[in-house]
PDB file of N, CA and C in Angstrom:
ATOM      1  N   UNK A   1      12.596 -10.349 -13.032  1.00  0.00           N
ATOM      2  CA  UNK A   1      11.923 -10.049 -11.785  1.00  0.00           C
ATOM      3  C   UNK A   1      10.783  -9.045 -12.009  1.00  0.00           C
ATOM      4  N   UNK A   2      10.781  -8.011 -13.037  1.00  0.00           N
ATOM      5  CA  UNK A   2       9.824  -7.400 -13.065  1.00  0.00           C
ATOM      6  C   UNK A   2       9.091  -7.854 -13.793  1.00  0.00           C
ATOM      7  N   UNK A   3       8.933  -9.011 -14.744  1.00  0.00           N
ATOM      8  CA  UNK A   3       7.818  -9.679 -14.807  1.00  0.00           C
ATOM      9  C   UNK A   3       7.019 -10.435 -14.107  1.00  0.00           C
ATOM     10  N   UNK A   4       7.657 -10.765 -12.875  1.00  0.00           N
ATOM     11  CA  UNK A   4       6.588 -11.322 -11.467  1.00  0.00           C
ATOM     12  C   UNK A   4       6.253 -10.482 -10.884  1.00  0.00           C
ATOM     13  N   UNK A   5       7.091  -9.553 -10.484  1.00  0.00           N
ATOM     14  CA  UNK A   5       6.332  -8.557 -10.035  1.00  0.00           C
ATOM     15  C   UNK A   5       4.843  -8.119 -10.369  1.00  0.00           C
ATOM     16  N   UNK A   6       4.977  -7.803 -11.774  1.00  0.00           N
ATOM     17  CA  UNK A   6       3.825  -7.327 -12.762  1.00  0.00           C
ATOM     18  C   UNK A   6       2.361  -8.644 -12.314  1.00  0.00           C
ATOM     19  N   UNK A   7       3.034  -9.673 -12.674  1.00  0.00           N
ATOM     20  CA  UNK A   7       2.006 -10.890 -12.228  1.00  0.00           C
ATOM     21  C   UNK A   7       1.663 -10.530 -11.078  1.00  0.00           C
ATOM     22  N   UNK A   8       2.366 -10.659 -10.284  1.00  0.00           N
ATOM     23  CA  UNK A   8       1.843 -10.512  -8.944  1.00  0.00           C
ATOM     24  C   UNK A   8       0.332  -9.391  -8.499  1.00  0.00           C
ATOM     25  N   UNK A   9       1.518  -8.331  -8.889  1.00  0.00           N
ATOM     26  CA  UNK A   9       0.533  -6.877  -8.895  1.00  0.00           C
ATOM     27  C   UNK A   9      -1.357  -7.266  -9.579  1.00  0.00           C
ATOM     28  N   UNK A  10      -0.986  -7.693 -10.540  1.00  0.00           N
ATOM     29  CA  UNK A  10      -2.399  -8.113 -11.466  1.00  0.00           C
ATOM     30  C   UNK A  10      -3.399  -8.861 -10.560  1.00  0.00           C
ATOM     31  N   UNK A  11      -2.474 -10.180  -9.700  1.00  0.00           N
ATOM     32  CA  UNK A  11      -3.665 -10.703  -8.796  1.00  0.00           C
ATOM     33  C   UNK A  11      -3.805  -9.861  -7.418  1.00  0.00           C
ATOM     34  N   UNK A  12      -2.982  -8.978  -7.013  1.00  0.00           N
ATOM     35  CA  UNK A  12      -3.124  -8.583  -5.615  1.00  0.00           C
ATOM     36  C   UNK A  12      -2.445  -7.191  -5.796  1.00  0.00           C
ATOM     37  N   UNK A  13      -3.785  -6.164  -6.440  1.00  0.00           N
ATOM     38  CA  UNK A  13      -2.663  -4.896  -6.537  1.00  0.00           C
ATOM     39  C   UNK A  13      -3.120  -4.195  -5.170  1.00  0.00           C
ATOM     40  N   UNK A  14      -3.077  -4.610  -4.121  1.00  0.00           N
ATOM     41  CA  UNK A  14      -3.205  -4.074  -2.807  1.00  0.00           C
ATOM     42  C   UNK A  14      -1.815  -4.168  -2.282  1.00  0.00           C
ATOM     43  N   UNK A  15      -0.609  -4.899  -2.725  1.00  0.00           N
ATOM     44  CA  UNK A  15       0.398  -5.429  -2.459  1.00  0.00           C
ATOM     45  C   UNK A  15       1.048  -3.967  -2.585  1.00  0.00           C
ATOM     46  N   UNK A  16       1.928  -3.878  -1.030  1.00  0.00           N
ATOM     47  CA  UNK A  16       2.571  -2.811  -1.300  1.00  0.00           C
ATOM     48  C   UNK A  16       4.355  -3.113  -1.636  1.00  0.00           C
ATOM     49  N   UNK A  17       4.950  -2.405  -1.244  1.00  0.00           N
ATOM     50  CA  UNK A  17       6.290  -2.830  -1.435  1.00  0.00           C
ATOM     51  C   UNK A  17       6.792  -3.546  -0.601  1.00  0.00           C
ATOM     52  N   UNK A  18       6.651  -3.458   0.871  1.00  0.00           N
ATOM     53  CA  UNK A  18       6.801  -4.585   2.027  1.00  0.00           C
ATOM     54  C   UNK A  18       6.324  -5.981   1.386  1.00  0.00           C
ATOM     55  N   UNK A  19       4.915  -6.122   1.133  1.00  0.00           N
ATOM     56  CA  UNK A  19       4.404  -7.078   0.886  1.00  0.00           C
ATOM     57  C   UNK A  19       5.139  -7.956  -0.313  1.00  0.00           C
ATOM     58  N   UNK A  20       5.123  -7.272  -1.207  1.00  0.00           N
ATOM     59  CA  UNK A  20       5.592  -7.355  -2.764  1.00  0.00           C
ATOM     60  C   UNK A  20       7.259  -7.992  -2.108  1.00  0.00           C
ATOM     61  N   UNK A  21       7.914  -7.259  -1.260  1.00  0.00           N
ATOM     62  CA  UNK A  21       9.145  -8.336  -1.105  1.00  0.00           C
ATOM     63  C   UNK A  21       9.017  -9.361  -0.280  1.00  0.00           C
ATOM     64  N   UNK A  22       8.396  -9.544   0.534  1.00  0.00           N
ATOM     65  CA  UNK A  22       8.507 -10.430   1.234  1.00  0.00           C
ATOM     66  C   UNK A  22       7.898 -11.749   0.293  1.00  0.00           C
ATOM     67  N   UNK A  23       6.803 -11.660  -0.702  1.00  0.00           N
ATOM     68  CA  UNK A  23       6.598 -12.275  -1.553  1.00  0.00           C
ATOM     69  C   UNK A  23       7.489 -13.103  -2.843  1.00  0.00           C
ATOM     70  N   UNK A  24       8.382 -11.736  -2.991  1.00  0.00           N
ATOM     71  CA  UNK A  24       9.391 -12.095  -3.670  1.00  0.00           C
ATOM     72  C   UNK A  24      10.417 -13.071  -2.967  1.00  0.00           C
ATOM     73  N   UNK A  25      10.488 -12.811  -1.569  1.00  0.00           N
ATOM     74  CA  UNK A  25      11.500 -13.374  -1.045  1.00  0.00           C
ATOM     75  C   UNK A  25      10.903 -14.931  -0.749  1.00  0.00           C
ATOM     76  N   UNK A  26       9.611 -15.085  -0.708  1.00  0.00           N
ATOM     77  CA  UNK A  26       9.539 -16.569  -0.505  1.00  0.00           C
ATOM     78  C   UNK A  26       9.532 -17.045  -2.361  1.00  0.00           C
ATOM     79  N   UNK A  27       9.332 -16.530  -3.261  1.00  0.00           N
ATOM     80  CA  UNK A  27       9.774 -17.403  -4.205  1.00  0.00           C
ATOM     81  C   UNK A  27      10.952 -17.314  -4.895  1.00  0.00           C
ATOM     82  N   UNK A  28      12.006 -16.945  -3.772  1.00  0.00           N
ATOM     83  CA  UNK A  28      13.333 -17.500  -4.533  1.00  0.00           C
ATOM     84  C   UNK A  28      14.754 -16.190  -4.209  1.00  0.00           C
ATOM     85  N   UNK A  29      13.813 -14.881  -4.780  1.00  0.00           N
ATOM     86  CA  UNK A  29      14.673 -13.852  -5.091  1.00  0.00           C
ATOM     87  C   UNK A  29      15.090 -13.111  -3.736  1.00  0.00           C
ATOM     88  N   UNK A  30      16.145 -12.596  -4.284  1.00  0.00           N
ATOM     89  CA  UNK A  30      17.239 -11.850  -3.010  1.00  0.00           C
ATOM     90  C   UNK A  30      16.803 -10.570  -3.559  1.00  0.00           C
ATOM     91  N   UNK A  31      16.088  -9.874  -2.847  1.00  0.00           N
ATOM     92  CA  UNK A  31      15.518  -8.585  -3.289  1.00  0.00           C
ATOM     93  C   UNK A  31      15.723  -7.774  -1.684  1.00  0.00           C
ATOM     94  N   UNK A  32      15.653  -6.670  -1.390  1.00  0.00           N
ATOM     95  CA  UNK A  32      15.452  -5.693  -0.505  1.00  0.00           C
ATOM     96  C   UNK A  32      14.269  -4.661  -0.453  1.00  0.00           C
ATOM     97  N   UNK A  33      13.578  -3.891   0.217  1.00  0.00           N
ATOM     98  CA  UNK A  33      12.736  -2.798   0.017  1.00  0.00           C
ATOM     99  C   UNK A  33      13.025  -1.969  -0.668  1.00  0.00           C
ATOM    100  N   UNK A  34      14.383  -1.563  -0.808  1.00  0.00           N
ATOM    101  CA  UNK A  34      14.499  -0.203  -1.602  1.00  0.00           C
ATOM    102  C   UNK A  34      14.522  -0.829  -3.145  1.00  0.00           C
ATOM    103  N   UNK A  35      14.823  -1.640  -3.615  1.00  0.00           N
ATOM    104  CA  UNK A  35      14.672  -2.290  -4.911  1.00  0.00           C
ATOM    105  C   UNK A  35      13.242  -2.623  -5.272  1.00  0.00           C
ATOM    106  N   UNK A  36      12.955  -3.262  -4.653  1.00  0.00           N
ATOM    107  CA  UNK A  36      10.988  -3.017  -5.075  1.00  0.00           C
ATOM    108  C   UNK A  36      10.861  -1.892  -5.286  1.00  0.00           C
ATOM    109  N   UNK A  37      10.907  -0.944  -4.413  1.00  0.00           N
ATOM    110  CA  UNK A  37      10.180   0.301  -4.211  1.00  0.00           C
ATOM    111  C   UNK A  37      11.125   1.047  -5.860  1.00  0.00           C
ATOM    112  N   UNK A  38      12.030   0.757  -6.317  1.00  0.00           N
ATOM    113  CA  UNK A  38      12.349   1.412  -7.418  1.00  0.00           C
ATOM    114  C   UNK A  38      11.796   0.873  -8.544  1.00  0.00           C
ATOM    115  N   UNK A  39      11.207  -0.994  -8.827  1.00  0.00           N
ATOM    116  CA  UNK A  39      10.834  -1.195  -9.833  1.00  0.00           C
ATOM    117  C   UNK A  39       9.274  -0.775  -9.356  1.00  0.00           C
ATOM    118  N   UNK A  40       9.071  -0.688  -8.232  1.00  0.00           N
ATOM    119  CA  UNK A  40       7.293   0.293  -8.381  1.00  0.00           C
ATOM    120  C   UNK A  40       7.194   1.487  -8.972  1.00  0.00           C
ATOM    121  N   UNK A  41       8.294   2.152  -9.158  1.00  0.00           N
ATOM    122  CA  UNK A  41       8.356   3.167  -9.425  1.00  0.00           C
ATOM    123  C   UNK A  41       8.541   3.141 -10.938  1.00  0.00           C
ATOM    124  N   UNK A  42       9.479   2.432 -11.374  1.00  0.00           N
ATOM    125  CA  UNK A  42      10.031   2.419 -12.400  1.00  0.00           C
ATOM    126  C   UNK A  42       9.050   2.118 -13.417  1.00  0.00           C
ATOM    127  N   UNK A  43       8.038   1.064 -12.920  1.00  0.00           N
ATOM    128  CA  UNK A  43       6.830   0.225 -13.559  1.00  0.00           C
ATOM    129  C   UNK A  43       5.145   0.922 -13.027  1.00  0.00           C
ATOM    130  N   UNK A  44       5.920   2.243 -12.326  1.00  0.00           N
ATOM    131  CA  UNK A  44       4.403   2.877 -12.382  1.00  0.00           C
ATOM    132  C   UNK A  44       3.595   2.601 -11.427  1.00  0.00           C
ATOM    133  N   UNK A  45       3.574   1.280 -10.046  1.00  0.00           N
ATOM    134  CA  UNK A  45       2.630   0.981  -9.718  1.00  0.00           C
ATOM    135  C   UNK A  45       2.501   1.363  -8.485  1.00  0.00           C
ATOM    136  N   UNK A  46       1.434   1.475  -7.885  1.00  0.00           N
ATOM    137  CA  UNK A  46       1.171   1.742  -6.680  1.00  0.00           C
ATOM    138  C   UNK A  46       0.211   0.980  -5.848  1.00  0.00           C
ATOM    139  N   UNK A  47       0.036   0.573  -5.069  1.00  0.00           N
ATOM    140  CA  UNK A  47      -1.018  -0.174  -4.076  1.00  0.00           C
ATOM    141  C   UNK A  47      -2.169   0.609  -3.547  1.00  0.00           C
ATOM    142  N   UNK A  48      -3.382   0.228  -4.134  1.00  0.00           N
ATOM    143  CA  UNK A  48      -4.352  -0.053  -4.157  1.00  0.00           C
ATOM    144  C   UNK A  48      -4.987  -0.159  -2.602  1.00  0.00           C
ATOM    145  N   UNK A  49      -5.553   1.238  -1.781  1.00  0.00           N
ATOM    146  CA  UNK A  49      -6.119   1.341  -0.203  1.00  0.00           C
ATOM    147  C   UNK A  49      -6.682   2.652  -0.055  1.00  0.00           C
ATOM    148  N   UNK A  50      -7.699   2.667   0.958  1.00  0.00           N
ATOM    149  CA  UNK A  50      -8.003   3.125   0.979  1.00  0.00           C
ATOM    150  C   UNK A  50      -7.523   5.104   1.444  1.00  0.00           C
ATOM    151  N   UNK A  51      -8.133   5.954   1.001  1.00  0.00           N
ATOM    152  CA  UNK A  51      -7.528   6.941   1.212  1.00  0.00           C
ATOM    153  C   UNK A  51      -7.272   7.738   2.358  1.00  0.00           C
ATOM    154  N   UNK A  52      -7.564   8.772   2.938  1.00  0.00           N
ATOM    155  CA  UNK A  52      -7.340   9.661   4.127  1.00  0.00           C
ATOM    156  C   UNK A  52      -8.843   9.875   4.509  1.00  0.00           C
ATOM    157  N   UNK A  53      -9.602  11.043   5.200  1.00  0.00           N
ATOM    158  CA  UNK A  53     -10.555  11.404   5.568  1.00  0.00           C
ATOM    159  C   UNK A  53     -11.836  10.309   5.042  1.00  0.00           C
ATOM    160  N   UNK A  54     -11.550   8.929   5.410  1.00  0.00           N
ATOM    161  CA  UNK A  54     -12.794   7.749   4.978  1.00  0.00           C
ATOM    162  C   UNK A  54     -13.641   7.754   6.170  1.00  0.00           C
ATOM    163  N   UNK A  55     -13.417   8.601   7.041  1.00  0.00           N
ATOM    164  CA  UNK A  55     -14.606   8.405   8.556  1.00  0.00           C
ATOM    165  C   UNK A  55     -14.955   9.833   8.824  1.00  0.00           C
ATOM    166  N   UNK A  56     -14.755  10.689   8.057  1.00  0.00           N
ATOM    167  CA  UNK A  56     -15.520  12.052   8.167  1.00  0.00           C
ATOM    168  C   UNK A  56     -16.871  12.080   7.684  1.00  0.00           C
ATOM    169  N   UNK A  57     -18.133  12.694   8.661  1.00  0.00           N
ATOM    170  CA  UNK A  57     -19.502  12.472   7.605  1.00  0.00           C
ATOM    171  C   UNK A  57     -19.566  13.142   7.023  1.00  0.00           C
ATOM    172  N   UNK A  58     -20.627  13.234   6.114  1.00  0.00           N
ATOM    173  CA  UNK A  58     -21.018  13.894   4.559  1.00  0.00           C
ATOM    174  C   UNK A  58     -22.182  14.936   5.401  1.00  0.00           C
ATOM    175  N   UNK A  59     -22.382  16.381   5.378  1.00  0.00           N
ATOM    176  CA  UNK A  59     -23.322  17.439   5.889  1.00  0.00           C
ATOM    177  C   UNK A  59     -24.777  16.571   5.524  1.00  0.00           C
ATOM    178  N   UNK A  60     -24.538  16.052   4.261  1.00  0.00           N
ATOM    179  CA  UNK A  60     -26.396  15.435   3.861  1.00  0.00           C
ATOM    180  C   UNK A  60     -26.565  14.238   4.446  1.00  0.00           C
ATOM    181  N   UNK A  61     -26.400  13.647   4.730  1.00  0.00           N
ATOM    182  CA  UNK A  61     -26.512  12.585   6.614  1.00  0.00           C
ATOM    183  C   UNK A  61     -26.743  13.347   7.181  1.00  0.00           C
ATOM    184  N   UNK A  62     -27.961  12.321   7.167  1.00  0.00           N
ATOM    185  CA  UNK A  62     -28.556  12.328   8.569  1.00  0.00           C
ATOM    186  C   UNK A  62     -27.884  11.898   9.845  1.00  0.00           C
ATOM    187  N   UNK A  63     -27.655  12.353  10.772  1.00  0.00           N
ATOM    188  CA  UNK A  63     -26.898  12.341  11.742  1.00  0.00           C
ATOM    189  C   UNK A  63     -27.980  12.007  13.201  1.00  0.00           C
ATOM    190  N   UNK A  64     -27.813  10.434  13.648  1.00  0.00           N
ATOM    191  CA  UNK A  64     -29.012  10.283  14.733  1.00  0.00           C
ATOM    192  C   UNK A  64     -28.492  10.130  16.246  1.00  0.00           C
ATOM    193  N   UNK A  65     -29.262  10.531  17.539  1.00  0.00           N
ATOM    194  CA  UNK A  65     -28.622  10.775  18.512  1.00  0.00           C
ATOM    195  C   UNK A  65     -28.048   9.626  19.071  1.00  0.00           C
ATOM    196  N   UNK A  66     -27.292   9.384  19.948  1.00  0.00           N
ATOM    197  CA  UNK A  66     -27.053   8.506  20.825  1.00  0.00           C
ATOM    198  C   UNK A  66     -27.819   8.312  21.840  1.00  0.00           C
ATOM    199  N   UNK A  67     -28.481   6.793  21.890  1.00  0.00           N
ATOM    200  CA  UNK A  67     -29.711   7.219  22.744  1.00  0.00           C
ATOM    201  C   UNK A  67     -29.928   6.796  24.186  1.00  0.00           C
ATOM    202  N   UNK A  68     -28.391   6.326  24.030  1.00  0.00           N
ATOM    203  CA  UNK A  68     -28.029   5.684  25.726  1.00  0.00           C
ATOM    204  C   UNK A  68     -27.039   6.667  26.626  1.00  0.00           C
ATOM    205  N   UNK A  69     -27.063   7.811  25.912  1.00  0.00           N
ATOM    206  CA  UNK A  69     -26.581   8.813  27.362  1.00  0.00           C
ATOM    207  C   UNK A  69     -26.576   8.771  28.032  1.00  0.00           C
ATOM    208  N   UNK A  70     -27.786   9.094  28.742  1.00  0.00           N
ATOM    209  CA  UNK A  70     -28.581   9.441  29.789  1.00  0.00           C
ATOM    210  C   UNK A  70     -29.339   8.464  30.818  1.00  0.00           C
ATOM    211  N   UNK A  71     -28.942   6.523  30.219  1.00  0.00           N
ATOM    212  CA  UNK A  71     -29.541   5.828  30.823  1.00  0.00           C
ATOM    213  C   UNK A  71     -28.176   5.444  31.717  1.00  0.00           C
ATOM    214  N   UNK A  72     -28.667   4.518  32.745  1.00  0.00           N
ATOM    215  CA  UNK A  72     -28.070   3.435  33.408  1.00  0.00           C
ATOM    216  C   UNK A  72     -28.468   2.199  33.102  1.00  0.00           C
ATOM    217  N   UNK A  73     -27.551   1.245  32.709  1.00  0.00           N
ATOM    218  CA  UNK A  73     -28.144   0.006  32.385  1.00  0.00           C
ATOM    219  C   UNK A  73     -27.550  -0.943  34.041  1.00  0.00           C
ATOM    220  N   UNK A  74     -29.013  -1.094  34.471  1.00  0.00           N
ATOM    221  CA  UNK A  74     -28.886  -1.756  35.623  1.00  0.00           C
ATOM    222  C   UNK A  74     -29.206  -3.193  35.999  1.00  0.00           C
ATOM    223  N   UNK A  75     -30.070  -3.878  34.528  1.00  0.00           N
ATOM    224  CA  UNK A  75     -29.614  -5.027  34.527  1.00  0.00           C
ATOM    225  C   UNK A  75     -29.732  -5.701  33.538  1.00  0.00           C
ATOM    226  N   UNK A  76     -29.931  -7.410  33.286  1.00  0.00           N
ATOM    227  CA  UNK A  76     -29.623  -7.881  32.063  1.00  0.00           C
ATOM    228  C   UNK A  76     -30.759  -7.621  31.342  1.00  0.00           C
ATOM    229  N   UNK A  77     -30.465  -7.771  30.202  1.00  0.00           N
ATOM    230  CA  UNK A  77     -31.470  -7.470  28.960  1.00  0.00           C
ATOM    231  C   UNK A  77     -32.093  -5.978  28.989  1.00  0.00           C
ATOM    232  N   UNK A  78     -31.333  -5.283  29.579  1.00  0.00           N
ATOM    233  CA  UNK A  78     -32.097  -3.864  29.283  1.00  0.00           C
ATOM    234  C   UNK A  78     -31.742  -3.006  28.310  1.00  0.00           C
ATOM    235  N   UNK A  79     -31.130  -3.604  27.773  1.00  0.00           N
ATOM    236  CA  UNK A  79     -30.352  -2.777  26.172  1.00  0.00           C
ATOM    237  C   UNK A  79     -30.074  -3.679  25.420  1.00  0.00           C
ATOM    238  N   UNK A  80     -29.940  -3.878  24.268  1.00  0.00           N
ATOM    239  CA  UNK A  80     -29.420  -4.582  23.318  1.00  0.00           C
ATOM    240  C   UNK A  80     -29.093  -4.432  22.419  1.00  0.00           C
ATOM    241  N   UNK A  81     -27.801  -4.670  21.460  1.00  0.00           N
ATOM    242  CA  UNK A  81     -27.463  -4.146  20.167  1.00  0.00           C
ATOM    243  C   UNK A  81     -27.329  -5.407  19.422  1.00  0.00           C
ATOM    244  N   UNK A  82     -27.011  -4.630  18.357  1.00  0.00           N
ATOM    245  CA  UNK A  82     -26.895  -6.087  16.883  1.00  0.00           C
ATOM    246  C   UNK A  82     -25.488  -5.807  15.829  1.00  0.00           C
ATOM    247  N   UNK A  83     -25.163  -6.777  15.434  1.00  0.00           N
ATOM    248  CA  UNK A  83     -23.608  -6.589  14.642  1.00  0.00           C
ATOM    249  C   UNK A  83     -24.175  -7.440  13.730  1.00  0.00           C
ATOM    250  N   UNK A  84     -24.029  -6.673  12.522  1.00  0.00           N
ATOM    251  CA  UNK A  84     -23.831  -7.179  10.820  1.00  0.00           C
ATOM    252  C   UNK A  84     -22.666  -7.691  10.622  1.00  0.00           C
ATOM    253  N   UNK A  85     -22.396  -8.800  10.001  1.00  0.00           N
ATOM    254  CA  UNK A  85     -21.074  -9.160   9.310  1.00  0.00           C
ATOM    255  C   UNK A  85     -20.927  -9.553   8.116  1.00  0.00           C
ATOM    256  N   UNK A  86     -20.116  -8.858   7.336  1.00  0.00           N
ATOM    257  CA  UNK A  86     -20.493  -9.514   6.185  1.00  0.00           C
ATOM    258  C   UNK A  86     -19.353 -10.456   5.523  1.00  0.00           C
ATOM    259  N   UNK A  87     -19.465 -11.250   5.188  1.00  0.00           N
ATOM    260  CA  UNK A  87     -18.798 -12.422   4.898  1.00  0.00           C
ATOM    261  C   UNK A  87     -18.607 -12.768   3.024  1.00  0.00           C
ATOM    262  N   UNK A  88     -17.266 -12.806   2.866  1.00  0.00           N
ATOM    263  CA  UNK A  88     -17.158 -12.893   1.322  1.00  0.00           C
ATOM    264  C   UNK A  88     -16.903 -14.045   0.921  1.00  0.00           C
ATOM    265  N   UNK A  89     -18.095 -14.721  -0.090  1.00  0.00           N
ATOM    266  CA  UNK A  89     -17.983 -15.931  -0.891  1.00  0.00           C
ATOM    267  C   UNK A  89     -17.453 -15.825  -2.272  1.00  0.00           C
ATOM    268  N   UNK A  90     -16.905 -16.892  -2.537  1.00  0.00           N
ATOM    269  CA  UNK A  90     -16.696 -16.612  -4.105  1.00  0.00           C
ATOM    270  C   UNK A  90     -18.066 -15.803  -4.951  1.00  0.00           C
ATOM    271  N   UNK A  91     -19.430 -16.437  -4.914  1.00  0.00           N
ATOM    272  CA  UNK A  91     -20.169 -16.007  -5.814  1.00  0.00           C
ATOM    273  C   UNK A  91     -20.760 -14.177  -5.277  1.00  0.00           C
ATOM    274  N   UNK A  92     -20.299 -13.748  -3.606  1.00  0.00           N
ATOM    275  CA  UNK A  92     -20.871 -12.577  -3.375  1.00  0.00           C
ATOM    276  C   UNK A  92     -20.496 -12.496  -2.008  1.00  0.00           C
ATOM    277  N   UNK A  93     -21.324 -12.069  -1.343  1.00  0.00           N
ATOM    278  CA  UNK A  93     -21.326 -11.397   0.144  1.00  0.00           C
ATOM    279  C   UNK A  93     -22.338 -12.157   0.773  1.00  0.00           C
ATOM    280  N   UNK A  94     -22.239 -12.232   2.030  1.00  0.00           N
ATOM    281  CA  UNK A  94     -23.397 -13.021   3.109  1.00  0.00           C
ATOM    282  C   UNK A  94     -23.617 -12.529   3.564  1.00  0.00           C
ATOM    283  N   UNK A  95     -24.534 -11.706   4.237  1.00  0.00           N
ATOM    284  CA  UNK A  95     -24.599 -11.098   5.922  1.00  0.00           C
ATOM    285  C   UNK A  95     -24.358 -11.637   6.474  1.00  0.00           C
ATOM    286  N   UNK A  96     -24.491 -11.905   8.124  1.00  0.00           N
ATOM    287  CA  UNK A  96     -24.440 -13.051   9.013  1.00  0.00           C
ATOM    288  C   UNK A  96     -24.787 -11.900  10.012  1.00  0.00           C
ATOM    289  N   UNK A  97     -25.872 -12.084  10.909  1.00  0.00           N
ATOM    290  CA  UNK A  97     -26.466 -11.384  12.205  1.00  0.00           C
ATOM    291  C   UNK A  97     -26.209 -12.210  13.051  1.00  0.00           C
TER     292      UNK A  97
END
């Protein structure tokens, strides 16, 4: 078992221990959380996310106002915004506006 595990981890080390069993549990094995969580331990690994304070700004940003305070938007088309998306292909990233 801890050689699938290990496989596993290699293609998806975002996989935490929830994940990692429930994975286990669809191919076959009678595993629990606290048993993962000991061969993670045992085998060192940890899942791969992001950390704590990721939405605090940096003092050297530039920091720009909000510029719809102070308005009323009273009818259509008097404001407008735009959303980036970015979209992942095998060979890269897409935008999409």
């Amino acid at each position: 078992m801890k050689q699938v595990i290990l496989d596993t981890y290699r293609k998806c080390p975002y996989y935490g221990v929830r994940r990692m069993k429930e994975h286990l549990l669809r191919q076959g094995y009678t595993v629990g959380r606290k048993i993962v969580n000991r061969m993670y331990k045992e085998l060192r690994l940890k899942a791969i996310f992001p950390g704590p304070r990721t939405s605090i700004a940096r003092k050297e940003h530039k920091k720009y106002p909000y510029l719809l305070n102070n308005i009323t938007i009273s009818h259509p088309n008097h404001v407008w915004c735009s959303d980036i998306t970015y979209i992942k292909l095998p060979g890269g990233h897409v935008y999409w506006w």
